[in-house]
Protein backbone atom coordinates (compact mmCIF):
# COMPACT_ATOMS: atom_id res chain seq x y z
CA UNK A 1 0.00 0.00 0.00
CA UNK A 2 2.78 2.45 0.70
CA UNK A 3 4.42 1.68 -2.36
CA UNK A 4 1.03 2.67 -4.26
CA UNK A 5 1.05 5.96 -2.05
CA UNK A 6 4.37 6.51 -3.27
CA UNK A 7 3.59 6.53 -6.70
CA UNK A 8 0.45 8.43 -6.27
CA UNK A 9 1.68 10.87 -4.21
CA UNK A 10 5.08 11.72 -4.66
CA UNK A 11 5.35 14.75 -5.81
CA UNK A 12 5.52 18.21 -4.34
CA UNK A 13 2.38 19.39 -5.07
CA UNK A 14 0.66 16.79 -2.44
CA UNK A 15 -2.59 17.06 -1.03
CA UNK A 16 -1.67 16.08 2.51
CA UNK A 17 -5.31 16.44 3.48
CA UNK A 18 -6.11 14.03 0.70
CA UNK A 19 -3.49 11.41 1.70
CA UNK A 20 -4.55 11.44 5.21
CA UNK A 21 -8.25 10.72 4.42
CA UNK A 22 -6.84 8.18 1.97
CA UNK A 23 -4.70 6.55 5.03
CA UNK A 24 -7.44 6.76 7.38
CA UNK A 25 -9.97 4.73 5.32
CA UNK A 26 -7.43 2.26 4.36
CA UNK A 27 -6.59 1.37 7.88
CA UNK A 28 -10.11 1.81 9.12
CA UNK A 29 -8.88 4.80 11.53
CA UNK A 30 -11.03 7.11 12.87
CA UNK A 31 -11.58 10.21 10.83
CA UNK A 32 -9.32 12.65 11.61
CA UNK A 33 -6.95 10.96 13.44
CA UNK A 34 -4.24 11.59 11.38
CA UNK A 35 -4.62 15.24 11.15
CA UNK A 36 -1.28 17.11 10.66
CA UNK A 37 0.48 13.88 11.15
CA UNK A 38 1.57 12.98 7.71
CA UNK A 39 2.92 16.43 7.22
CA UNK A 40 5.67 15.52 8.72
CA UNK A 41 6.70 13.24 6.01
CA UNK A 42 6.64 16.57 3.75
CA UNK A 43 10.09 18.10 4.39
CA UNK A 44 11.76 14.39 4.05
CA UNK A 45 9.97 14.00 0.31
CA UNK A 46 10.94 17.51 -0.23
CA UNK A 47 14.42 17.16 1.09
CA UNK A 48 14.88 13.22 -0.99
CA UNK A 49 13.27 15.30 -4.23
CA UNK A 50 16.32 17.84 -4.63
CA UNK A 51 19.36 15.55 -3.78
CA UNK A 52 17.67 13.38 -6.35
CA UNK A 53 17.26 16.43 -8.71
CA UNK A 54 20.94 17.08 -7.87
CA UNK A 55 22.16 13.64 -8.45
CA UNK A 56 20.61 13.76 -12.31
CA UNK A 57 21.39 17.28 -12.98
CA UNK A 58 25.15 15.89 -12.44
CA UNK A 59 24.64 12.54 -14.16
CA UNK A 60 23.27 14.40 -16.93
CA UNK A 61 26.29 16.68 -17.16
CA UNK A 62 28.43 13.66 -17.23
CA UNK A 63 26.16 11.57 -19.90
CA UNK A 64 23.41 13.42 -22.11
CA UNK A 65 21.83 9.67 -22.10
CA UNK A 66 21.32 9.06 -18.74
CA UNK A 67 17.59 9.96 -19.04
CA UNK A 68 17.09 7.26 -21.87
CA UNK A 69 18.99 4.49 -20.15
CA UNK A 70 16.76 5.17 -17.28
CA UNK A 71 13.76 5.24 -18.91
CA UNK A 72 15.30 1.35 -20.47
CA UNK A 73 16.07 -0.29 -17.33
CA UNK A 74 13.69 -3.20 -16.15
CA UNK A 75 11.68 -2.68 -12.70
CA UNK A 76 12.49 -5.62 -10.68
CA UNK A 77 9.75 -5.68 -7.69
CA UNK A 78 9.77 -7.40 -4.92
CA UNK A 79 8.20 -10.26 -3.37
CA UNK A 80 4.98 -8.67 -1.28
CA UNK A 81 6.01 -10.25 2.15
CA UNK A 82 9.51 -8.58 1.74
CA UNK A 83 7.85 -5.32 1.99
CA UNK A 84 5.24 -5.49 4.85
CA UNK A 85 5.80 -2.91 7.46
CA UNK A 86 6.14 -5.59 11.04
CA UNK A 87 2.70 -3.61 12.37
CA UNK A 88 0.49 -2.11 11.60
CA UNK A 89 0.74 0.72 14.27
CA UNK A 90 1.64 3.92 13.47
CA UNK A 91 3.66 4.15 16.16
CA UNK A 92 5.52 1.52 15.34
CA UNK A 93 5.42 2.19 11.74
CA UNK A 94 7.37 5.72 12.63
CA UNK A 95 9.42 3.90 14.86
CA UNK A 96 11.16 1.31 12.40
CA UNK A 97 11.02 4.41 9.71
CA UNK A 98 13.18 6.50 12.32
CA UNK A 99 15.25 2.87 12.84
CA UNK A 100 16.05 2.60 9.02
CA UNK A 101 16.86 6.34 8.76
CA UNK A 102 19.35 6.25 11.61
CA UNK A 103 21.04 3.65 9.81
């Protein structure tokens, strides 16, 4: 599921509102529970957005066809099981997310 939020809703121009109601039905929380709380996730996707704009800016310098080979490269995806979060509390959701950053 996260990995379907990520494609939805990567981008800067997020509905945070949106993505919390999304969140909340999905996981059967009460509405409004998450209010505010995902927003925190905002400066992180912000933050991973430009070093990644960096990174290509400088790959592109260095090879003009770095956008085509990326476009060309297979998407290899996982096994489901490999990517189920341990709980499904947020707490500890945030919790191994703060583990794996730390890392």
């Amino acid at each position: 599921y996260i990995y379907d939020l990520v494609q939805r809703y990567a981008t800067r121009d997020v509905s945070w509102d949106d993505l919390e109601e999304k969140v909340e039905g999905k996981f059967e929380l009460r509405k409004g529970s998450l209010k505010g709380k995902l927003r925190t996730l905002e400066c992180h996707l912000n933050e991973s957005v430009r070093i990644h704009e960096e990174a290509m800016k400088e790959e592109r310098r260095k090879d003009p066809n770095v956008d085509k080979m990326v476009k060309e490269m297979p998407v290899i995806k996982s096994v489901k099981e490999e990517l189920r979060q341990s709980s499904t509390g947020l707490d500890t959701i945030y919790k191994d997310a703060e583990f794996v950053t730390n890392e």
